[in-house]
Protein backbone atom coordinates (compact mmCIF):
# COMPACT_ATOMS: atom_id res chain seq x y z
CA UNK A 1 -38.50 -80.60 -68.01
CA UNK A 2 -38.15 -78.73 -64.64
CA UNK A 3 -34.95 -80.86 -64.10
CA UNK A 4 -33.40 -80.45 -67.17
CA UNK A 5 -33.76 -76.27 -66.39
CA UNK A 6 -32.65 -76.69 -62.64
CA UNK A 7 -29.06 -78.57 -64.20
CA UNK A 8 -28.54 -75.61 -66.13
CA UNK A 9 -29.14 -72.59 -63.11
CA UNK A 10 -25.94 -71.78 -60.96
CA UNK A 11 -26.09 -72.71 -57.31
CA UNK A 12 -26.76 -68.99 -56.54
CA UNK A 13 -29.78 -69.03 -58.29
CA UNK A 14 -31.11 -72.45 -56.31
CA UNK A 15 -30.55 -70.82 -53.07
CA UNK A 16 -32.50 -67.98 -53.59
CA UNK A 17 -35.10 -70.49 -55.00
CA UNK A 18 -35.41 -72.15 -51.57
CA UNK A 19 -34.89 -68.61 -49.62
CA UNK A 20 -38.17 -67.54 -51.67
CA UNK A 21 -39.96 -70.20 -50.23
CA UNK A 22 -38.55 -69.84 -47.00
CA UNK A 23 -35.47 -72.41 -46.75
CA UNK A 24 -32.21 -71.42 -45.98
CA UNK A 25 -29.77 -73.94 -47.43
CA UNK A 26 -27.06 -72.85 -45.14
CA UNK A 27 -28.98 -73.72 -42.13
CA UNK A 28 -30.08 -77.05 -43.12
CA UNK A 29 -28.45 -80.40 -41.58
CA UNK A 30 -25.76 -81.82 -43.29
CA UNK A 31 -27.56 -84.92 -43.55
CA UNK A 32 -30.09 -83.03 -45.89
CA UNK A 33 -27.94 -81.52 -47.93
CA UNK A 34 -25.13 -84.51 -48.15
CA UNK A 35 -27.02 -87.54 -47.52
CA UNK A 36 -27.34 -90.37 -45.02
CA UNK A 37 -24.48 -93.34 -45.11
CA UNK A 38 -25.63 -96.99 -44.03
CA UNK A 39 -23.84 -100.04 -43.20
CA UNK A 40 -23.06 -103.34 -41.74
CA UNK A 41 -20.89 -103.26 -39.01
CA UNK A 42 -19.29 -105.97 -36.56
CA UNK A 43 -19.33 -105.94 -33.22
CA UNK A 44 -18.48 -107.68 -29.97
CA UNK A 45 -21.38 -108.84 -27.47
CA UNK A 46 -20.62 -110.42 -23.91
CA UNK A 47 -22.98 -114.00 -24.01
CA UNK A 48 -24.36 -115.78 -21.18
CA UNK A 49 -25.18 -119.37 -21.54
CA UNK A 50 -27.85 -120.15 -18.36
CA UNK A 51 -27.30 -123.51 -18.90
CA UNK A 52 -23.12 -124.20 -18.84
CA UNK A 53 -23.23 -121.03 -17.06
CA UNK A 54 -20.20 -119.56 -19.59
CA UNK A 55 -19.92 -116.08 -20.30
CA UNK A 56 -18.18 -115.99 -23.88
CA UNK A 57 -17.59 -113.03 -26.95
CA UNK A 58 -19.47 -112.88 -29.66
CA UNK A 59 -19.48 -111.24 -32.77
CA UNK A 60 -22.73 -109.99 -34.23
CA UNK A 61 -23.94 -107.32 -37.07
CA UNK A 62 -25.87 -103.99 -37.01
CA UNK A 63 -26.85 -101.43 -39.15
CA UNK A 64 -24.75 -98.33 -38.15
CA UNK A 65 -26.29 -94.86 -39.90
CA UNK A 66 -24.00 -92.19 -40.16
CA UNK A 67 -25.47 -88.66 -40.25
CA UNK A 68 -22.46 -86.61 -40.96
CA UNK A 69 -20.35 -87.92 -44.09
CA UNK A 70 -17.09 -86.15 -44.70
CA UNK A 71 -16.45 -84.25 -47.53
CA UNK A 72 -14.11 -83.92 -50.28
CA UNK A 73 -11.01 -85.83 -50.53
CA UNK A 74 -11.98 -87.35 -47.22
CA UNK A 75 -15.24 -88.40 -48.44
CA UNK A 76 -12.89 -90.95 -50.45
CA UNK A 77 -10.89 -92.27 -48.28
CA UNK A 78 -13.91 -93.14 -46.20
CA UNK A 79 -15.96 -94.82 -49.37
CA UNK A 80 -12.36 -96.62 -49.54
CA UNK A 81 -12.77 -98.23 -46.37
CA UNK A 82 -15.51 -100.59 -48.18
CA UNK A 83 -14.40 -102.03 -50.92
């Protein structure tokens, strides 16, 4: 119910919601307002092997978080990187 009457306010009207209760949208993080991106990246790792004694590359994974996602048009191009 309170969802269904939030979709049908203006974003005017929401701001002043959160500015009544002591938010200011505008100040907020863009990761609060925009979201959080997550994924698997590759990257490159100097080895050491104590027992050959070789020092080789590697390639391992991580989780990289991104806190500031682009917007707009840019905002796909960078989901296009993915797929």
């Amino acid at each position: 119910m309170a969802l269904q009457q939030m979709c049908r306010t203006d974003v005017a009207y929401k701001n002043e919601l959160l500015f009544s209760r002591g938010i200011n949208y505008d100040k907020l993080p863009s990761w609060q307002k925009r979201g959080v991106g997550m994924w698997i990246e590759e990257y490159g790792k100097e080895e050491f092997n104590p027992i050959t004694g070789e020092t080789k590359m590697t390639t391992r994974k991580r989780i990289h978080v991104d806190y500031e996602l682009p917007l707009g048009d840019e905002y796909g191009s960078f989901i296009r990187k993915f797929t």
